[in-house]
N, C-alpha and C. Protein backbone atom coordinates (compact mmCIF):
# COMPACT_ATOMS: atom_id res chain seq x y z
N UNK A 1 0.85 -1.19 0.00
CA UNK A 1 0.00 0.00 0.00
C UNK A 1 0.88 1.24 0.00
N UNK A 2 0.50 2.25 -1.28
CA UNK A 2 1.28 3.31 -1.02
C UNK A 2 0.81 4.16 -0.40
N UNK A 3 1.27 4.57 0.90
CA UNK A 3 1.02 5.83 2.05
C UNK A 3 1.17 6.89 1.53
N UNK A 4 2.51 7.22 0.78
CA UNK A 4 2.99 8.67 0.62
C UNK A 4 1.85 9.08 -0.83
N UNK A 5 1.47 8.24 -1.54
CA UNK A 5 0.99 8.98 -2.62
C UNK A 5 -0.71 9.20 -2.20
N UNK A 6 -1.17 7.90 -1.20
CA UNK A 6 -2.46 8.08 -0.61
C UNK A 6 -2.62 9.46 -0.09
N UNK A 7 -1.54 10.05 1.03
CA UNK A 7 -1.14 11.10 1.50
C UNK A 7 -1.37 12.54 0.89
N UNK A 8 -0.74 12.27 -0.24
CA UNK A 8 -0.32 13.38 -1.55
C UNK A 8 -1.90 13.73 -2.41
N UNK A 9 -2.53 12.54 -2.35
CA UNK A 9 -4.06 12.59 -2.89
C UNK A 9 -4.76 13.25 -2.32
N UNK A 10 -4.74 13.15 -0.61
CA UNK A 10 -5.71 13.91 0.02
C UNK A 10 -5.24 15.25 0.55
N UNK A 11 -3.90 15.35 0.19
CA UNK A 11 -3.81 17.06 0.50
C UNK A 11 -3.69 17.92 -0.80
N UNK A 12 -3.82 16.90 -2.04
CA UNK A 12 -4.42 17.12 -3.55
C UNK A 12 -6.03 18.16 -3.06
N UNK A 13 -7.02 17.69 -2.29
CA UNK A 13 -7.93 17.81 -1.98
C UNK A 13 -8.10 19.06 -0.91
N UNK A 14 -7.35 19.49 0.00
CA UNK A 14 -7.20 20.59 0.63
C UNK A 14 -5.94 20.35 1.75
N UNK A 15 -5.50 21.29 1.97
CA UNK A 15 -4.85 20.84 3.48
C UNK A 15 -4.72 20.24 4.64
N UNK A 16 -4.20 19.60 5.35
CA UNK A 16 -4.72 19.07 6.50
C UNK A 16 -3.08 18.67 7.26
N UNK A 17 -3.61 18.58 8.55
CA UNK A 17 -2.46 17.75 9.37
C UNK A 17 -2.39 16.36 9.78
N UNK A 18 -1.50 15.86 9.97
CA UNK A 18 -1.36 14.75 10.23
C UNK A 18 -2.59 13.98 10.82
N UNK A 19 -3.50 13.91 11.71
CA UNK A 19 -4.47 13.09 12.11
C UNK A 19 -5.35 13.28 11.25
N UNK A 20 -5.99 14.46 10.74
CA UNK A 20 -6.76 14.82 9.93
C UNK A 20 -6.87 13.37 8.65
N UNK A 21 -5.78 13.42 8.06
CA UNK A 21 -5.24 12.63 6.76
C UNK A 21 -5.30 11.37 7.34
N UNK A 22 -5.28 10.89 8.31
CA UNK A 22 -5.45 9.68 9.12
C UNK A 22 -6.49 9.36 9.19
N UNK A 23 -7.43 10.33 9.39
CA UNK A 23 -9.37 9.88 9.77
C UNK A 23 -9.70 10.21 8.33
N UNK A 24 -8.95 11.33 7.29
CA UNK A 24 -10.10 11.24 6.08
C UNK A 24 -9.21 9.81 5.34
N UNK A 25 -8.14 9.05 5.19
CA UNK A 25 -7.84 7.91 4.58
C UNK A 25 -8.67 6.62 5.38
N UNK A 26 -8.79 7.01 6.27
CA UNK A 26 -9.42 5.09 7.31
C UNK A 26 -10.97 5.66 6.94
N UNK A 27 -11.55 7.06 7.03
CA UNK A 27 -12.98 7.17 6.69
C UNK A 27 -13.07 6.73 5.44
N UNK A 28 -12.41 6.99 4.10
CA UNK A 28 -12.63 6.33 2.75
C UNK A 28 -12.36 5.27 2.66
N UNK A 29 -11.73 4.70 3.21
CA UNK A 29 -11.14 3.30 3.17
C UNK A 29 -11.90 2.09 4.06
N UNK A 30 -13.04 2.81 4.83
CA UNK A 30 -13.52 1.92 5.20
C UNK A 30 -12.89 1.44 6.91
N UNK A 31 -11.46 2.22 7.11
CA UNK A 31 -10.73 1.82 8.86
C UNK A 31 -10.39 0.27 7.87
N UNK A 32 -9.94 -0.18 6.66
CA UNK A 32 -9.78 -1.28 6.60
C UNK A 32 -8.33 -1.57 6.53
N UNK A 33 -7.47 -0.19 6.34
CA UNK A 33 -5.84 -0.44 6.28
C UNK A 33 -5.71 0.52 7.32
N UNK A 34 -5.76 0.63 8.78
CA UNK A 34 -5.42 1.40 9.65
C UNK A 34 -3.84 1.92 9.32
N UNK A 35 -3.88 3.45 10.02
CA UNK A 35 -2.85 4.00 9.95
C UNK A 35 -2.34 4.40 11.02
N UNK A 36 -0.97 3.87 11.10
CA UNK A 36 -0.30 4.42 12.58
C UNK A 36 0.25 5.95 12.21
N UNK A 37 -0.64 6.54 13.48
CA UNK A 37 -0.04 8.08 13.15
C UNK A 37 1.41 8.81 12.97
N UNK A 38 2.04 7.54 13.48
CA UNK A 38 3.89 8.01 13.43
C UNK A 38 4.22 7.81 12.39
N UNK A 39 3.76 6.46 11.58
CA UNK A 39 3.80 6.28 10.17
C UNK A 39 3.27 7.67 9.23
N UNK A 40 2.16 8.51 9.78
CA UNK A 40 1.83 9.35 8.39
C UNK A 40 2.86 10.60 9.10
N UNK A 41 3.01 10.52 10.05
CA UNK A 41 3.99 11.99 10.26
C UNK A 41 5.63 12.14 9.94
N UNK A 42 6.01 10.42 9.19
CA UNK A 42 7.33 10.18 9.13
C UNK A 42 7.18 10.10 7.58
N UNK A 43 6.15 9.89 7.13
CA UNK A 43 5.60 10.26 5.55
C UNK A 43 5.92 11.26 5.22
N UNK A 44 5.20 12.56 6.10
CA UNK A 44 4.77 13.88 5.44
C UNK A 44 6.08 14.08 5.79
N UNK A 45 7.54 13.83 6.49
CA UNK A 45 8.80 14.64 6.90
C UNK A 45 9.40 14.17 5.42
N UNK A 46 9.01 12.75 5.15
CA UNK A 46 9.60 12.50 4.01
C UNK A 46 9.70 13.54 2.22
N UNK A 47 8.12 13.32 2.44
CA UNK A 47 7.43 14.21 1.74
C UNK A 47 8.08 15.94 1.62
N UNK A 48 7.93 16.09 2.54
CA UNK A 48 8.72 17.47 2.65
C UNK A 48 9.80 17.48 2.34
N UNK A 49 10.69 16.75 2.63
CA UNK A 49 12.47 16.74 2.54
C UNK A 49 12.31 16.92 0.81
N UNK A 50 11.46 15.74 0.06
CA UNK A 50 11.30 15.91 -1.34
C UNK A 50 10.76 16.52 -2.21
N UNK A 51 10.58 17.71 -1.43
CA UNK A 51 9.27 19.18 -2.12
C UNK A 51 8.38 18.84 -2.35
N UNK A 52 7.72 17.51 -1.91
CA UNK A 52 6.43 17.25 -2.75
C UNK A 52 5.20 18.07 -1.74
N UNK A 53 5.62 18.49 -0.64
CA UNK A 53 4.49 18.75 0.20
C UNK A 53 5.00 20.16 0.87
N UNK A 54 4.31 20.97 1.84
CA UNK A 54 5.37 21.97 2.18
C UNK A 54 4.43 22.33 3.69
N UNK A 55 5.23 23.35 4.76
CA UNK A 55 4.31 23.29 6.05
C UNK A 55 3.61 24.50 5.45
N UNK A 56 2.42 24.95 6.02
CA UNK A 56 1.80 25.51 5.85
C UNK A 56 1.49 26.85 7.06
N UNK A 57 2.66 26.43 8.11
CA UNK A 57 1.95 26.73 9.30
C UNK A 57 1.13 25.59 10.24
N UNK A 58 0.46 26.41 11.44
CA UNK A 58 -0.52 25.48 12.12
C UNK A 58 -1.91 26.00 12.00
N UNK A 59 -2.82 25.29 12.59
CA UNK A 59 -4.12 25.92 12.82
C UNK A 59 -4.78 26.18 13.52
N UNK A 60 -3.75 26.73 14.40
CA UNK A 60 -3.88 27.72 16.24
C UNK A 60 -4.04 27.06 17.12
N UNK A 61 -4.13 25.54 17.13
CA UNK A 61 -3.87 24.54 17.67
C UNK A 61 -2.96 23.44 18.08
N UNK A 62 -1.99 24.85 17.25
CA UNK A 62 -0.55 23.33 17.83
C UNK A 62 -0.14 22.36 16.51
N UNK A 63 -1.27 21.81 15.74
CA UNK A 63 -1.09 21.21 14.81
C UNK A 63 -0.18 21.66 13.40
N UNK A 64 0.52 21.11 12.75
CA UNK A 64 1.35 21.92 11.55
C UNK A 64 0.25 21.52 10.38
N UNK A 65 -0.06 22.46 9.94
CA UNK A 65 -0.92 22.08 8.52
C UNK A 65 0.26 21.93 7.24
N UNK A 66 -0.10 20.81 6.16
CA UNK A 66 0.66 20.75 5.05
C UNK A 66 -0.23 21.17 4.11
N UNK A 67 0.26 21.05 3.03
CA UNK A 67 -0.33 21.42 1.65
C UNK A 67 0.44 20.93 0.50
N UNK A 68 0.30 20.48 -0.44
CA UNK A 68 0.66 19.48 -1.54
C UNK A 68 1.57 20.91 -2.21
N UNK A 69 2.44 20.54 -3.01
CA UNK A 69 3.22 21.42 -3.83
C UNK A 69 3.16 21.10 -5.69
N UNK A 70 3.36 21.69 -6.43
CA UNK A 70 3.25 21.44 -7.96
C UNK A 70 3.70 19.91 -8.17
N UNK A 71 4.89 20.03 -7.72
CA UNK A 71 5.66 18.78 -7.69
C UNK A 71 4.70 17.38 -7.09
N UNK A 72 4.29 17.63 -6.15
CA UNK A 72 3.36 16.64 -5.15
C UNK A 72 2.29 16.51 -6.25
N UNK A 73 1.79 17.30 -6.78
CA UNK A 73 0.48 17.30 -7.54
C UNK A 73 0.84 16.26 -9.04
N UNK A 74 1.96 16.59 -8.94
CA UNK A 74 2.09 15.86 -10.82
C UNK A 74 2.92 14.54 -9.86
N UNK A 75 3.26 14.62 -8.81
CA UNK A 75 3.63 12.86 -8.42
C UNK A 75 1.80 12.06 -8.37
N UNK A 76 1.04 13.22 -8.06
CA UNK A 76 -0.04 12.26 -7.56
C UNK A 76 -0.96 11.78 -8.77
N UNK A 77 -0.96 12.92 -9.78
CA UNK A 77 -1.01 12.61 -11.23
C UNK A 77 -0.50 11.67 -11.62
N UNK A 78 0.61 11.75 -11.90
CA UNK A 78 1.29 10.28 -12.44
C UNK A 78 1.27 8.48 -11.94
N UNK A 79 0.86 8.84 -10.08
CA UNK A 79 0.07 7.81 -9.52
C UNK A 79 -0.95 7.00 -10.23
N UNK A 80 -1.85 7.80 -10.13
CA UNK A 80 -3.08 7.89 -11.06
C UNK A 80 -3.32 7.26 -12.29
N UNK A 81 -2.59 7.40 -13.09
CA UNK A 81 -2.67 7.09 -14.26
C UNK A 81 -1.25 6.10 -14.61
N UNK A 82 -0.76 5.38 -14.01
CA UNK A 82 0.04 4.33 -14.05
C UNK A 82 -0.65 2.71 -12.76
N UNK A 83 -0.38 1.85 -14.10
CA UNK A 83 -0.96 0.49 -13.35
C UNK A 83 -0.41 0.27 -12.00
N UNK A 84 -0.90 -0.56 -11.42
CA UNK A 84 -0.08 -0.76 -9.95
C UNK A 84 0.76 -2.39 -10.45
N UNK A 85 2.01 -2.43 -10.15
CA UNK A 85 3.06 -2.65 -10.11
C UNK A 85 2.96 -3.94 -9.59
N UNK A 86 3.38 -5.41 -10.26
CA UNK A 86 3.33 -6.66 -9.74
C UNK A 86 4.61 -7.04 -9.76
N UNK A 87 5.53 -6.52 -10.14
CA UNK A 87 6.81 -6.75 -9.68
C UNK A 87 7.28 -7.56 -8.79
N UNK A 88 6.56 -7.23 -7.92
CA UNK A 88 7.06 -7.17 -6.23
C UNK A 88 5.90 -7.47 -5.64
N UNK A 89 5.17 -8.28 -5.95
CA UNK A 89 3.36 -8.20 -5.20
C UNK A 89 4.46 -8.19 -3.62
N UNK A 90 2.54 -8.24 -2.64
CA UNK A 90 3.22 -7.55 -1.45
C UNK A 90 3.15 -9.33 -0.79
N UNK A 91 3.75 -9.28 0.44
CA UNK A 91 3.77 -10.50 1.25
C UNK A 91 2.90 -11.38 1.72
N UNK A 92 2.32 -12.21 1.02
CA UNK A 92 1.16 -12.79 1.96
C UNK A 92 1.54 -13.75 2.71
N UNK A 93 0.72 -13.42 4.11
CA UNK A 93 1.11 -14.44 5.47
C UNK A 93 0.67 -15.81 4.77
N UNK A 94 -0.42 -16.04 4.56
CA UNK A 94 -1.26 -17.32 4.37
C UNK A 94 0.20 -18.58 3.28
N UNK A 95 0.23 -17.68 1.97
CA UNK A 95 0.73 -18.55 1.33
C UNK A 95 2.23 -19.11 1.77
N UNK A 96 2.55 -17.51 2.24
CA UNK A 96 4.46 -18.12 3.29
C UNK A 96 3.93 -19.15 4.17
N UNK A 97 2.60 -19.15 5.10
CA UNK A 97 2.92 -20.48 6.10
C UNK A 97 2.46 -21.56 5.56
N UNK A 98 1.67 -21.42 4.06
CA UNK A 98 1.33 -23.08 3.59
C UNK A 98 2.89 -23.44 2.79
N UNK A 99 2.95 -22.50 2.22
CA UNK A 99 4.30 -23.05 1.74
C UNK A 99 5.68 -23.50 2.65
N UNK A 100 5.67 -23.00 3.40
CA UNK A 100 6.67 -23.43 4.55
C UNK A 100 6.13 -24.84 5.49
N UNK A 101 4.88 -24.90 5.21
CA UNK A 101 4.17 -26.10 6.00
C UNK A 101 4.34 -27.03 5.42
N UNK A 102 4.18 -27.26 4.23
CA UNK A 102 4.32 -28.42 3.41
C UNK A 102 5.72 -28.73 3.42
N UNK A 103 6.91 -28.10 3.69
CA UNK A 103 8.54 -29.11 3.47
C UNK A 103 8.92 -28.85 4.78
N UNK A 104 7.37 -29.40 5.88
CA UNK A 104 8.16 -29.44 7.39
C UNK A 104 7.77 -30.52 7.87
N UNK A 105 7.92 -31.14 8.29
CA UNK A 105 7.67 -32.63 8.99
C UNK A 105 6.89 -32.35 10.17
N UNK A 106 5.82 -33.24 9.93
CA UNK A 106 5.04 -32.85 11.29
C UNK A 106 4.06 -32.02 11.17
N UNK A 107 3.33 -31.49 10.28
CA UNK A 107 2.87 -30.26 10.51
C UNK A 107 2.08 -30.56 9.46
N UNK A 108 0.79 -30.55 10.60
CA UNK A 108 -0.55 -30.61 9.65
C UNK A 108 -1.64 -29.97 8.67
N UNK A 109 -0.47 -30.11 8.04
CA UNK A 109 -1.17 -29.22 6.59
C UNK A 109 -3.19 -28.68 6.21
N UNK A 110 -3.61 -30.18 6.15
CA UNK A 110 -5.21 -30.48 6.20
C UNK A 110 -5.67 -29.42 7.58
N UNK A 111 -5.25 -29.26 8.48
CA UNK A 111 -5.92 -28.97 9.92
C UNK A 111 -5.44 -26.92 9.47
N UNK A 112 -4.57 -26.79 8.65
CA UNK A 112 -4.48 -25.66 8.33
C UNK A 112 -4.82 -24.73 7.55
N UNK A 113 -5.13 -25.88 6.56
CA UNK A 113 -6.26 -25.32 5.56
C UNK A 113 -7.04 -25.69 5.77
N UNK A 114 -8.04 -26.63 6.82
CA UNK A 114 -9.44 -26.33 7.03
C UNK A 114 -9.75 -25.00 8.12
N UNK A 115 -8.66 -24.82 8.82
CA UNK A 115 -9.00 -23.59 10.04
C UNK A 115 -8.89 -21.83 9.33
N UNK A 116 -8.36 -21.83 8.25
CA UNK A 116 -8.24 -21.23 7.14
C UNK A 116 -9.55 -20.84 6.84
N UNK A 117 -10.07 -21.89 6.01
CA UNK A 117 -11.30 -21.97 5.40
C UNK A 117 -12.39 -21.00 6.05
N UNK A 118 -12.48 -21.48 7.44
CA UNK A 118 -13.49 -21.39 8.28
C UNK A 118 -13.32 -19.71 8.62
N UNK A 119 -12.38 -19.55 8.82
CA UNK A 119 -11.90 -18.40 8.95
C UNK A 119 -12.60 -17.10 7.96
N UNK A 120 -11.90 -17.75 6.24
CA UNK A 120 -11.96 -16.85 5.41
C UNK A 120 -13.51 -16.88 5.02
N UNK A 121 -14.15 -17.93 4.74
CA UNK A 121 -15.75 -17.53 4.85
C UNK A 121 -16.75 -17.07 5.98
N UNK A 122 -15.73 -16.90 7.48
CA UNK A 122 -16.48 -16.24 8.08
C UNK A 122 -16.38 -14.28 7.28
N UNK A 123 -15.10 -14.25 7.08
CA UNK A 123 -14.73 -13.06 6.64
C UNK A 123 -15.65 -12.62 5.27
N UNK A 124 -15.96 -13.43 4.38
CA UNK A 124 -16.46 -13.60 3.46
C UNK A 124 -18.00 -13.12 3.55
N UNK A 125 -18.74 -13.72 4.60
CA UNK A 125 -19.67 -13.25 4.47
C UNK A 125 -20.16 -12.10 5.42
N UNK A 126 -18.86 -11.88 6.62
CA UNK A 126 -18.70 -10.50 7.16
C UNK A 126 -19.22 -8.83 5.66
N UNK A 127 -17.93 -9.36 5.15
CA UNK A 127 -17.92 -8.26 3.49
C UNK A 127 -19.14 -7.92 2.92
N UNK A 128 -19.85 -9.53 2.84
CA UNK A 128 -21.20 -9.52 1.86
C UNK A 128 -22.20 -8.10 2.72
N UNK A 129 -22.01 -9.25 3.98
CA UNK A 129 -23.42 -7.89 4.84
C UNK A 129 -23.12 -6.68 4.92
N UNK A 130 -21.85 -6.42 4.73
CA UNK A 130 -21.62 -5.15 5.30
C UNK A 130 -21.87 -4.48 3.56
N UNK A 131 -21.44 -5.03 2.89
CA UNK A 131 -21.84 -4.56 1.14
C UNK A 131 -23.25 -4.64 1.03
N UNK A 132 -23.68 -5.31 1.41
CA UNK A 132 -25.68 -5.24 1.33
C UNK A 132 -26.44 -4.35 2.39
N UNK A 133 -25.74 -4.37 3.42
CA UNK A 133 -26.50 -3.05 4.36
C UNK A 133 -25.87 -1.41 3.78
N UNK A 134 -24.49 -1.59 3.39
CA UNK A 134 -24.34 -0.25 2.96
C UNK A 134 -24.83 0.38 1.27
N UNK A 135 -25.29 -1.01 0.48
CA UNK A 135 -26.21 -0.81 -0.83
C UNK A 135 -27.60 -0.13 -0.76
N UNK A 136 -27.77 -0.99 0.64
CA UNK A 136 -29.42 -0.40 1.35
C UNK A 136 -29.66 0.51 1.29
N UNK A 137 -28.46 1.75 2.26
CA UNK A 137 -28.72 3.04 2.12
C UNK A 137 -27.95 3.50 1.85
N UNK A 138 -27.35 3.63 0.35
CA UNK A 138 -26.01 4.50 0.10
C UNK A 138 -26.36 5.70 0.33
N UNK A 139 -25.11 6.21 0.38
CA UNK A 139 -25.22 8.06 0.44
C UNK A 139 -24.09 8.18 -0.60
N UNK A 140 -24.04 9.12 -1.03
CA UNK A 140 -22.85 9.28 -2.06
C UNK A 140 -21.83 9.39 -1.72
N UNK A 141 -21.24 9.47 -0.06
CA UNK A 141 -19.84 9.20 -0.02
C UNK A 141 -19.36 7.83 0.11
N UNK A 142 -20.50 6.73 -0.13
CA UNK A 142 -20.12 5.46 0.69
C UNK A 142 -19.64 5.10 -0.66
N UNK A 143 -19.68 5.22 -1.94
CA UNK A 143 -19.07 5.05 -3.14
C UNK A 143 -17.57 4.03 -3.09
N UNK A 144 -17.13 5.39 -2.24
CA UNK A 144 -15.39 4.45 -1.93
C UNK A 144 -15.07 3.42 -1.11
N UNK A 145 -16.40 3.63 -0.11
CA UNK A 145 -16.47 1.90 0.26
C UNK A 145 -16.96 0.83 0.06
N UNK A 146 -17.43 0.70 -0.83
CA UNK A 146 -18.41 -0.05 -1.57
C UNK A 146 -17.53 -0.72 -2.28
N UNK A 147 -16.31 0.40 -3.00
CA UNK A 147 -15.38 -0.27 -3.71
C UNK A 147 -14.12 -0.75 -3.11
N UNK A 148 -14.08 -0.75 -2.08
CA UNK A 148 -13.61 -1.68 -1.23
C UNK A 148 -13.96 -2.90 -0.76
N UNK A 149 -14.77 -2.54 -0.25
CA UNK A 149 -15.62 -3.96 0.24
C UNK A 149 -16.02 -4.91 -0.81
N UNK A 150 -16.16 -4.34 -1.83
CA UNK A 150 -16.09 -5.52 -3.75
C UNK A 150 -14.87 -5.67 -3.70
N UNK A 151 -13.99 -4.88 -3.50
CA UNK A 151 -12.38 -5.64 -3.45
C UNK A 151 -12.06 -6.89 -2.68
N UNK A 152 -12.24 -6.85 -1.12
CA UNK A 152 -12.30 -7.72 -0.25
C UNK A 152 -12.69 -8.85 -0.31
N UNK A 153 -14.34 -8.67 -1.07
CA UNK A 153 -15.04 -9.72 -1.42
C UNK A 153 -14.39 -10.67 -2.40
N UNK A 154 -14.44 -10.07 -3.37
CA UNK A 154 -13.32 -10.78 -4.49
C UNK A 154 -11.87 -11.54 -3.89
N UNK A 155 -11.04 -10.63 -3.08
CA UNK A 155 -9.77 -11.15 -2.47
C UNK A 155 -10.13 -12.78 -1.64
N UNK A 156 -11.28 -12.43 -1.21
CA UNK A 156 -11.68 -13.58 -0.20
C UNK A 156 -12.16 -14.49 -1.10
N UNK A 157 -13.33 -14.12 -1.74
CA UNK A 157 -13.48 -15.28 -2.93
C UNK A 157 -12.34 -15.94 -3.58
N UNK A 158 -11.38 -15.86 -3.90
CA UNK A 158 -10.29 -16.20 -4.77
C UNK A 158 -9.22 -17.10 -3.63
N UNK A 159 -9.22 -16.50 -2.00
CA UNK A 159 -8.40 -17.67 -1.58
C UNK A 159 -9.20 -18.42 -0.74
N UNK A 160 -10.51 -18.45 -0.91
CA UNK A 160 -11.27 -20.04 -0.55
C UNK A 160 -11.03 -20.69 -1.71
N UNK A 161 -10.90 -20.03 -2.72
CA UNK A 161 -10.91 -21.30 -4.53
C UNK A 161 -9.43 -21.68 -4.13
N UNK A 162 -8.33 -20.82 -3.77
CA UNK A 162 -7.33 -21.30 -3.61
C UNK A 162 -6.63 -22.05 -2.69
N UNK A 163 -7.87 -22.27 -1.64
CA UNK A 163 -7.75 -23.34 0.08
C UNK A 163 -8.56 -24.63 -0.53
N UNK A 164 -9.37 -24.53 -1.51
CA UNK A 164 -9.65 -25.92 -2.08
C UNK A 164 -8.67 -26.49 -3.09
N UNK A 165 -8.35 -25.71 -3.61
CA UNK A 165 -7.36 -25.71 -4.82
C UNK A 165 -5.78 -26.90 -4.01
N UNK A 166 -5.66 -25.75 -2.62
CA UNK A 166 -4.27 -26.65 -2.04
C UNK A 166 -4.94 -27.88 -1.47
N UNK A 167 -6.29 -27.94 -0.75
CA UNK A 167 -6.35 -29.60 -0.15
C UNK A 167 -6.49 -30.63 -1.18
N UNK A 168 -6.93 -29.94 -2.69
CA UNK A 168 -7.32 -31.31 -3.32
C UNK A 168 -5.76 -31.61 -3.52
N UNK A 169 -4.26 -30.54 -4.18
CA UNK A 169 -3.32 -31.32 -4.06
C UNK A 169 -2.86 -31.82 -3.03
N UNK A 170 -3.15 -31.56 -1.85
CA UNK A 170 -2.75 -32.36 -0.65
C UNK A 170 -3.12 -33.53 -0.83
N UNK A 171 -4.22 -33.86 -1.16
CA UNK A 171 -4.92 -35.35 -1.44
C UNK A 171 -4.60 -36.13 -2.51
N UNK A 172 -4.27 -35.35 -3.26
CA UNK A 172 -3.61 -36.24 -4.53
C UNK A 172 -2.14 -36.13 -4.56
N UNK A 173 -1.45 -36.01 -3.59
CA UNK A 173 0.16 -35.95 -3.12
C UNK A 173 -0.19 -36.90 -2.34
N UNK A 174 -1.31 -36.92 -1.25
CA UNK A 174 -1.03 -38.26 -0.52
C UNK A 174 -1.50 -39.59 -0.82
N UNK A 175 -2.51 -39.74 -1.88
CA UNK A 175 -2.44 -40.87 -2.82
C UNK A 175 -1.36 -41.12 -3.35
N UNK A 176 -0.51 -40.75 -3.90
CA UNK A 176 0.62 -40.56 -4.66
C UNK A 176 1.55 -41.30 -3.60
N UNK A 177 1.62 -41.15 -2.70
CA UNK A 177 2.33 -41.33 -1.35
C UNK A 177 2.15 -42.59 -1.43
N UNK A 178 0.79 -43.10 -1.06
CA UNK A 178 0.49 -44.45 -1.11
C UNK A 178 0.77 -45.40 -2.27
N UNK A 179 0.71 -44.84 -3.16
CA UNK A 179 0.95 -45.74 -4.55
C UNK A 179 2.51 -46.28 -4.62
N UNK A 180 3.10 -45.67 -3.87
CA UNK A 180 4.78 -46.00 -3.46
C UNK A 180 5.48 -44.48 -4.58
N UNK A 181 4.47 -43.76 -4.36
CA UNK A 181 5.46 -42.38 -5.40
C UNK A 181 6.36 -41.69 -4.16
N UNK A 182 7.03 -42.10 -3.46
CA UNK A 182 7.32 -41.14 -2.13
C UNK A 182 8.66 -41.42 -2.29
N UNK A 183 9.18 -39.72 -2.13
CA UNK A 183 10.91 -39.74 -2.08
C UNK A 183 11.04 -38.24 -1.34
N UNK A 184 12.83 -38.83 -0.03
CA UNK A 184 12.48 -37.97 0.91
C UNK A 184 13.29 -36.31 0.65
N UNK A 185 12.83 -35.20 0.87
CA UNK A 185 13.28 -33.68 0.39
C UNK A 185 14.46 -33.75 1.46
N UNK A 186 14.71 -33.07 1.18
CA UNK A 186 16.55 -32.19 1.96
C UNK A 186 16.13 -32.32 2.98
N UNK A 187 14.60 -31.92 3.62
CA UNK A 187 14.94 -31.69 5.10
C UNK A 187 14.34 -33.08 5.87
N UNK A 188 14.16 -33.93 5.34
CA UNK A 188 13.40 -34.93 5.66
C UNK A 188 12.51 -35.47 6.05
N UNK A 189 11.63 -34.27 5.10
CA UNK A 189 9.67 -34.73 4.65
C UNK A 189 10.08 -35.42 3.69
N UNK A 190 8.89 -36.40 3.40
CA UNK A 190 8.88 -37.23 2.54
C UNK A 190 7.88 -36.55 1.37
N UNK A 191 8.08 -36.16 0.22
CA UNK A 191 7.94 -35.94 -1.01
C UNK A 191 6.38 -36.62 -1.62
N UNK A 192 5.38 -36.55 -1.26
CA UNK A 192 4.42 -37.40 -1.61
C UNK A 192 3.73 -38.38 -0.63
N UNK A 193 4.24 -37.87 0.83
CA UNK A 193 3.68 -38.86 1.58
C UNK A 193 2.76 -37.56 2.39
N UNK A 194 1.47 -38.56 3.04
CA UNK A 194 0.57 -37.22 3.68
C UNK A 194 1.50 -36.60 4.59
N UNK A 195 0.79 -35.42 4.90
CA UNK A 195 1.84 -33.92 5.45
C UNK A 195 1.52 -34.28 6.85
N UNK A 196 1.14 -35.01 7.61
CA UNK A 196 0.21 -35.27 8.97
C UNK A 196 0.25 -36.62 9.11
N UNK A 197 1.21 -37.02 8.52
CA UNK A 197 1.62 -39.05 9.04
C UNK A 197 1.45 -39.08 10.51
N UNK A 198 2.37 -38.36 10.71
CA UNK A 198 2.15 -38.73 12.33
C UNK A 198 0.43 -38.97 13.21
N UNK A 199 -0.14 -37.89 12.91
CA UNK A 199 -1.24 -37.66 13.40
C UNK A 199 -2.14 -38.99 12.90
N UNK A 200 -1.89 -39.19 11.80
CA UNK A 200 -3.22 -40.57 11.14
C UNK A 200 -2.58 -41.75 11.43
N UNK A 201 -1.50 -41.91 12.45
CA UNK A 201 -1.00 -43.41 12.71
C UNK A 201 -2.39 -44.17 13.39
């Protein structure tokens, strides 16, 4: 998630200080990527050092108001209108611990993707209601959460297909196992044998 250009968007929009930009990004966003406030105030120093933003003063409260600069404006432009970047997708917990689960001995794969499961369609249909009560009564700012919460939905849809997707190869690795296809990896899981031997003795 990019902070600094999220940042740069909403003082695109008017000025504000640090908490401010904190409650109007978690209010559009739904509070669904919380922001630690040290994080947006180590942003905007950033921001500043790189002309993209500039102080403005305070607003008799102590607070420093910013304000976007030409420069800030054509970074947030160019945001905008460039794809987002798969290069580098970002880290997902889920797939690092199935993938690390499967070449560890001992470690019950099945019991991890069913607690998974349960999990992600509770989440799943968390999204739905909250997308059908806020369809109920939109107001025209709920727009941007709406398109969030279709994001979510989708994200979640796609790794229940992909928690069935890993048990059926779990199951057809451990047939495979049985058929005598089993040979043992570097660390000494066995290659085709169920991931949870121990447990089904």
């Amino acid at each position: 998630m990019s902070i600094r250009h999220s940042l740069l968007a909403l003082l695109q929009d008017q000025p504000r200080y640090g908490y401010q930009l904190r409650a109007e990004f978690e209010n559009r966003t739904g509070a669904t990527w919380p922001l630690n406030i040290g994080q947006v105030y180590t942003t905007l120093d950033r921001l500043e050092r790189d002309a993209l933003v500039a102080k403005e003063g305070d607003d008799g409260e102590g607070h420093v108001v910013y304000s976007i600069t030409p420069a800030g404006k054509a970074e947030v432009r160019n945001w905008f209108a460039a794809p987002v970047e798969r290069n580098n997708p970002p880290r997902n917990e889920l797939a690092i611990k199935l993938a690390l689960a499967v070449t560890l001995p001992g470690v019950d794969v099945q019991a991890i993707i069913q607690a998974q499961r349960v999990a992600s369609i509770r989440a799943l249909q968390d999204y739905t209601k909250a997308r059908r009560d806020t369809a109920a009564n939109q107001r025209a700012t709920d727009t941007a959460w709406l398109l969030v919460l279709d994001s979510l939905i989708f994200q979640t849809e796609a790794e229940v297909r992909w928690l069935d997707l890993c048990e059926a190869r779990m199951v057809q690795q451990a047939q495979a196992g049985t058929a005598g296809g089993e040979r043992k990896l570097s660390n000494g899981a066995r290659e085709g044998a169920p991931l949870n031997a121990d447990s089904r003795r």
